[in-house]
Protein backbone atom coordinates (compact mmCIF):
# COMPACT_ATOMS: atom_id res chain seq x y z
CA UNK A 1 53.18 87.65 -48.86
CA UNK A 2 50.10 88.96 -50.92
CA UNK A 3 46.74 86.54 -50.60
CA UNK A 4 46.26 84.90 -53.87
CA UNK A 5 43.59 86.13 -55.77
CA UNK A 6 39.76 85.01 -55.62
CA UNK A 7 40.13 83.01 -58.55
CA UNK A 8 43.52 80.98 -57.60
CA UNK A 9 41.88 80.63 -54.32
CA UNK A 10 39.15 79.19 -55.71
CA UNK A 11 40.75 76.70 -58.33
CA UNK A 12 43.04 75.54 -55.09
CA UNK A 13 39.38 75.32 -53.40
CA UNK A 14 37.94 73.60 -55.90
CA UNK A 15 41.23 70.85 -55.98
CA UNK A 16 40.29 70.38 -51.98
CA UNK A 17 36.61 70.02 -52.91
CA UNK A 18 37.44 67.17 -55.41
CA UNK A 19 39.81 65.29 -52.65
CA UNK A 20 37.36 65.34 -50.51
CA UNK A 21 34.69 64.06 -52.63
CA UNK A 22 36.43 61.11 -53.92
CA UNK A 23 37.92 60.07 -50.79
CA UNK A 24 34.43 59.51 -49.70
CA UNK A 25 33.64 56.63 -51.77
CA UNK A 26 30.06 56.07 -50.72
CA UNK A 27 29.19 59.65 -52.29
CA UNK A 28 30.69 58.46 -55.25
CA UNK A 29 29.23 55.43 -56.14
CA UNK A 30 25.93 57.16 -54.27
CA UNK A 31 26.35 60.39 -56.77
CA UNK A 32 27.10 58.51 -60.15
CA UNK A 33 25.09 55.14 -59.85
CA UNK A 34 21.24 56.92 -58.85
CA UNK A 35 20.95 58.76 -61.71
CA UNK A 36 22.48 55.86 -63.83
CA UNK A 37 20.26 53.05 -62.76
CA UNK A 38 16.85 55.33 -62.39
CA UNK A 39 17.93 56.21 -66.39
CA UNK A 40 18.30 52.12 -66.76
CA UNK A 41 14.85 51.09 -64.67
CA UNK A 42 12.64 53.64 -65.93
CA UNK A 43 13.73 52.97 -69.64
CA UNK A 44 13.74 50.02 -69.47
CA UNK A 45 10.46 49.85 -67.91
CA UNK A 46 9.01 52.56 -70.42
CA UNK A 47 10.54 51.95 -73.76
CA UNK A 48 8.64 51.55 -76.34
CA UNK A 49 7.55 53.45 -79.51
CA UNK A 50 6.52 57.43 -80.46
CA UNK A 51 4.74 58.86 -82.62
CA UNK A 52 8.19 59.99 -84.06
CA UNK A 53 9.13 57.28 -86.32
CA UNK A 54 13.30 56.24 -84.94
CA UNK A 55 12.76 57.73 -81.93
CA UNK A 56 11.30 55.50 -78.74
CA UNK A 57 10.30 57.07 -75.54
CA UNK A 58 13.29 55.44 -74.28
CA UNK A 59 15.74 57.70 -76.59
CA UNK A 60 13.66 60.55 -74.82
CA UNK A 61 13.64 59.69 -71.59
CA UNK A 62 17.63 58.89 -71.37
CA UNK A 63 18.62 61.96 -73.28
CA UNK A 64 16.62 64.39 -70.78
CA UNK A 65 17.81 62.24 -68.08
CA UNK A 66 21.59 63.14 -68.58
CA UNK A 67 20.23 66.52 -68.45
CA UNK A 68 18.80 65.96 -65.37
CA UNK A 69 21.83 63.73 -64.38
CA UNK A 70 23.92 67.36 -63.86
CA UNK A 71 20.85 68.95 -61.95
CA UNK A 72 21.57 65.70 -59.47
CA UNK A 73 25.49 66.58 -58.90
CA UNK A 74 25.17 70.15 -59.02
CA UNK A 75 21.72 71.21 -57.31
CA UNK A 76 21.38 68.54 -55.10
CA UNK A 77 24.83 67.96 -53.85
CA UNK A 78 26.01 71.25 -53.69
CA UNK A 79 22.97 72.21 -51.40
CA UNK A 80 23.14 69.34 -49.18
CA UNK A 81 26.99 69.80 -48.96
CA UNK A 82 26.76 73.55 -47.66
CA UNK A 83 23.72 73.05 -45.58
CA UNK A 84 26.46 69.73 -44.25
CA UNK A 85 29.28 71.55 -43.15
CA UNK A 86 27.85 74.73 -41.82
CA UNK A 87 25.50 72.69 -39.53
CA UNK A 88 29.00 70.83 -38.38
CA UNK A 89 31.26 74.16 -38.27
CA UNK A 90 33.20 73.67 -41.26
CA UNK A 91 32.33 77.07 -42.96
CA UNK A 92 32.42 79.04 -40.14
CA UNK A 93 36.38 78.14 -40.04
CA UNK A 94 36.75 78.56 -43.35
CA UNK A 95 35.49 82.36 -42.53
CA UNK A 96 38.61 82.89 -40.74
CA UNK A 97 40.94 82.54 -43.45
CA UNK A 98 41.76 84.95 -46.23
CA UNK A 99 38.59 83.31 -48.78
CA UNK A 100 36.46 85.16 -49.52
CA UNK A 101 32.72 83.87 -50.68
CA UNK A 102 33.31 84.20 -53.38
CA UNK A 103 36.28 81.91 -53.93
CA UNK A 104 34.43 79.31 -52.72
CA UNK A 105 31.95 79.25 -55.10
CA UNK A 106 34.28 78.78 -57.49
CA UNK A 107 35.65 76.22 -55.46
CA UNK A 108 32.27 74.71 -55.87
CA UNK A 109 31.74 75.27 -59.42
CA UNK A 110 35.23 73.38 -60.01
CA UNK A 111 34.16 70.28 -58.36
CA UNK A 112 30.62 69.72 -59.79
CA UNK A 113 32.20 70.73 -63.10
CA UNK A 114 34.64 67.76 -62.92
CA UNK A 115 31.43 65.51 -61.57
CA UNK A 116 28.95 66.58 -64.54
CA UNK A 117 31.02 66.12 -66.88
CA UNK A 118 32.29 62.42 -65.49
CA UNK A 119 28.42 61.74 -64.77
CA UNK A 120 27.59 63.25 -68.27
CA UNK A 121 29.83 60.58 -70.05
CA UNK A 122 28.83 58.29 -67.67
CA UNK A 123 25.25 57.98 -68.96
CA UNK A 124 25.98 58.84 -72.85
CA UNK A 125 27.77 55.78 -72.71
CA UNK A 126 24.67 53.45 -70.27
CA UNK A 127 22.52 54.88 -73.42
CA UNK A 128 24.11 54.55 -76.05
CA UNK A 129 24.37 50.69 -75.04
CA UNK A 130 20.89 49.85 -73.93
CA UNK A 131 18.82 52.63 -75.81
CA UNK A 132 20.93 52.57 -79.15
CA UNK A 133 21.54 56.58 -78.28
CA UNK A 134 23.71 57.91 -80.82
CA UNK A 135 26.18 60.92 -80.25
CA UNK A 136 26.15 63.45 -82.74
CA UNK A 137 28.24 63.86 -85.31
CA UNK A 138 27.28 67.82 -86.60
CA UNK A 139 29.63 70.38 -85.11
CA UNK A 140 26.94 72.47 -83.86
CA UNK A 141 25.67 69.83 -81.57
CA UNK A 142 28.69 69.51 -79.74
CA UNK A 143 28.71 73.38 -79.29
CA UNK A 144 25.15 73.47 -77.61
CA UNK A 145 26.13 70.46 -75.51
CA UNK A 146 29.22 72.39 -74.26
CA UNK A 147 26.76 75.67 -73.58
CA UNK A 148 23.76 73.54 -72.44
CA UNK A 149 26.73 71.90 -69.79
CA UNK A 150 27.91 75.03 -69.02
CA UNK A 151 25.07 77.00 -68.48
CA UNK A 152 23.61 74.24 -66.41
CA UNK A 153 26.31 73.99 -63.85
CA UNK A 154 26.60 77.53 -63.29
CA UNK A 155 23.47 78.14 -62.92
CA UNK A 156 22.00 74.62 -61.00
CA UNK A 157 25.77 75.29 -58.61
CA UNK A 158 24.58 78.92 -58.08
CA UNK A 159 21.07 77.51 -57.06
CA UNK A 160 22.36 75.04 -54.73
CA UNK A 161 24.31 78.00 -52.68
CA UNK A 162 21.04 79.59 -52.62
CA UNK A 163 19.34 76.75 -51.25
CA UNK A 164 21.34 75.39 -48.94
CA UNK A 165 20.53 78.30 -46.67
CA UNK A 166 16.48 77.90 -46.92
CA UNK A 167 16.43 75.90 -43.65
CA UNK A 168 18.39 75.80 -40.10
CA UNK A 169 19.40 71.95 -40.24
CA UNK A 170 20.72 69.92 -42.83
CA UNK A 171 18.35 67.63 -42.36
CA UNK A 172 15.87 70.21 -43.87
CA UNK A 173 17.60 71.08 -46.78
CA UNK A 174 18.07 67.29 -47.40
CA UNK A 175 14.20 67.60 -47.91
CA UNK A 176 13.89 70.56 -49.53
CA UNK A 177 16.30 69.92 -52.11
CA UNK A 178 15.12 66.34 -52.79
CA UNK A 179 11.19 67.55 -53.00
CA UNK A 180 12.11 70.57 -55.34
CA UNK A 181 14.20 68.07 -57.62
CA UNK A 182 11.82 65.30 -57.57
CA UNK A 183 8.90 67.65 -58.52
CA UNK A 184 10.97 69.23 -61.46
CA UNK A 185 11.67 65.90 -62.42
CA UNK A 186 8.31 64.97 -62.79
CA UNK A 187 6.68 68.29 -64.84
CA UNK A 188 9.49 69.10 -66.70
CA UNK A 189 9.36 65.75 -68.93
CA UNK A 190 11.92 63.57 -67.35
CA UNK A 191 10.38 61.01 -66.18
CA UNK A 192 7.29 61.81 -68.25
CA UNK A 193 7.86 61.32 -72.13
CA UNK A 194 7.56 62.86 -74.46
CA UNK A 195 6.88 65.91 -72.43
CA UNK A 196 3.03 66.62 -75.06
CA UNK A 197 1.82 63.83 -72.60
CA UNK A 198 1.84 66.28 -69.34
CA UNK A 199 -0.88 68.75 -68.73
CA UNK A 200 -0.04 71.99 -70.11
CA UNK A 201 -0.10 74.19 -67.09
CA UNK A 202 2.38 71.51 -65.77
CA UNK A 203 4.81 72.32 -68.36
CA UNK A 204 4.32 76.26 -67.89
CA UNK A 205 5.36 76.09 -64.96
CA UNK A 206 8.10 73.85 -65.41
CA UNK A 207 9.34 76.47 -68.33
CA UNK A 208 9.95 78.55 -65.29
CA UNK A 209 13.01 76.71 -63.96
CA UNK A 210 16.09 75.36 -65.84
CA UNK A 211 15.92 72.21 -65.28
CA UNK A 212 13.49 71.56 -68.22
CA UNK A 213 15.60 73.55 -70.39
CA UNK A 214 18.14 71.81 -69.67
CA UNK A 215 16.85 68.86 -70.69
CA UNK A 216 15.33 69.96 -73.64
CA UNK A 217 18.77 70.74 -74.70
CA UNK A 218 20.58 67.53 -74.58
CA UNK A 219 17.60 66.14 -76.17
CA UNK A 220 18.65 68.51 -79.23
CA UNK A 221 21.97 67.03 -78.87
CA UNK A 222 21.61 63.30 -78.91
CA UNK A 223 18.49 62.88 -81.04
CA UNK A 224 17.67 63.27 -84.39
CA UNK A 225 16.01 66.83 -85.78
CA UNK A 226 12.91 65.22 -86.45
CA UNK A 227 12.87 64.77 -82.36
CA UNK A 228 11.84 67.80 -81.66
CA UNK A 229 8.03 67.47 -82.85
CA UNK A 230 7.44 65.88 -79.72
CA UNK A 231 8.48 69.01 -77.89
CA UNK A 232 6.29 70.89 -76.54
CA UNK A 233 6.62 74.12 -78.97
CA UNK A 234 7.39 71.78 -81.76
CA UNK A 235 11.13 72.78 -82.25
CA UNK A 236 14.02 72.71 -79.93
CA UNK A 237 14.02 76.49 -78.96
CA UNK A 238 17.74 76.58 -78.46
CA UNK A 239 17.60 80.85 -78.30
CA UNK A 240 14.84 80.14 -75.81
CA UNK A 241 17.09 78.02 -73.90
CA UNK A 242 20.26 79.44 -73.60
CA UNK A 243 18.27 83.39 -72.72
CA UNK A 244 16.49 81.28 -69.88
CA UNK A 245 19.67 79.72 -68.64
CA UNK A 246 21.71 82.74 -69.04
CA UNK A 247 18.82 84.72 -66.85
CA UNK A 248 18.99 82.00 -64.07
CA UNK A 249 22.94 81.99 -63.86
CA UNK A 250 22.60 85.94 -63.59
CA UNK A 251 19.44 85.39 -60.74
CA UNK A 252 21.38 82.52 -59.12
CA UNK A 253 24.70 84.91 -58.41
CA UNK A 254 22.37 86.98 -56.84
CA UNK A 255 20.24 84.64 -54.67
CA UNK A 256 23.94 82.88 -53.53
CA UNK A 257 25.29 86.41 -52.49
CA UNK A 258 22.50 87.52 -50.95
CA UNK A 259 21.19 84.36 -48.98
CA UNK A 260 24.72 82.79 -48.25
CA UNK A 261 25.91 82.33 -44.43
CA UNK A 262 28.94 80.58 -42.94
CA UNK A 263 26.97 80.01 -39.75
CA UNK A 264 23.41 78.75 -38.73
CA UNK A 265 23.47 82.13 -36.19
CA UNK A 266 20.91 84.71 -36.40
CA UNK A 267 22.14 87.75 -37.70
């Protein structure tokens, strides 16, 4: 019988992967509900008004924070997840059947498709009730938030395999991963709105990663097109953003390929 090719194998991968995640019901809840209720505390906490009359730094903060909502089940779990199961063996059996690497990516992009999307809606829906969020109604806004969501799992999923192999434990990359995203958080304008209010040099290097861009996107998408004055460039940049994205999708295949192992033994 011929072996399936690498994209069956992966979409049959990528079916296990979502078993297995929600069978595990604390990952669940743990997955959806942090980037929920940080969205809820924080806007709550720092709601209030912009110089962008209809527009409250709440509306900011929750818009960027969906963004950052598919960083969280992309980035972050699909790093800690590899870095998981080759520290307890599980990839180096899967290196003894017929998949090859690079059906399991797919397998991977699969899963934290069906888990950004689910978290995405998850969130539109938290701030559209507390933050009076609206979802657009122009055609071409639900086009860039289908390119922005694409774009940002490929690449964040990509970045995650690329990760996961910085460090020997999983224990490390727990660290890693969590410092990296809590420090993007923090200078590319999630947390900190509108983003004008963050030292410049902050921001530049922010511009550097996707995570701001991907923010910067959905905050095209849910809020008005007066909105973007309090961006740093003073428009939404949506060329800018998809080129950026596109490049880190491209350097992400790379980086996954190249730093990828089954096992925690030395070459």
């Amino acid at each position: 019988m011929a072996v399936p090719g690498t994209v069956r194998l992966g979409l049959a991968r990528g079916a296990l992967e979502l078993r297995q995640f929600f069978r595990n019901r604390e990952q669940v809840v743990f997955t959806f509900s942090l980037p929920a209720v940080l969205m809820i505390l924080l806007g709550s906490i720092l709601d209030g008004p912009t110089a962008q009359t209809g527009v409250s730094s709440g509306q900011l903060l929750a818009a960027g924070m969906i963004g950052a909502g598919i960083v969280s089940t992309s980035f972050n779990s699909v790093g800690i997840g590899i870095a998981a199961d080759r520290e307890i063996g599980a990839l180096k059996r899967l290196r003894g059947t017929p998949m090859p690497a690079a059906a399991y990516f797919v397998g991977k992009m699969v899963m934290v498709a069906v888990t950004s999307v689910s978290q995405t809606v998850l969130m539109a829906a938290v701030a559209m009730l507390l933050f009076r969020l609206e979802l657009p109604s122009d055609p071409a806004k639900w086009l860039t938030l289908v390119w922005v969501l694409v774009l940002g799992i490929v690449s964040s999923t990509l970045l995650g395999i690329a990760i996961s192999s910085a460090t020997r434990t999983a224990n490390g990359t727990v660290a890693l991963v969590q410092l990296v995203y809590l420090v993007l958080q923090f200078i590319s304008g999630v947390f900190v709105t509108p983003i004008t209010h963050l030292p410049r040099i902050m921001v530049d290097v922010a511009s550097f990663f996707p995570l701001k861009w991907i923010c910067q996107g959905f905050r095209s998408v849910f809020l008005p097109p007066e909105a973007a004055t309090q961006e740093m460039a003073g428009t939404w940049e949506l060329p800018k953003v998809a080129l950026v994205l596109a490049v880190w999708c491209a350097v992400g295949l790379v980086l996954a390929k190249v730093t990828f192992r089954w096992t925690n033994e030395a070459k």
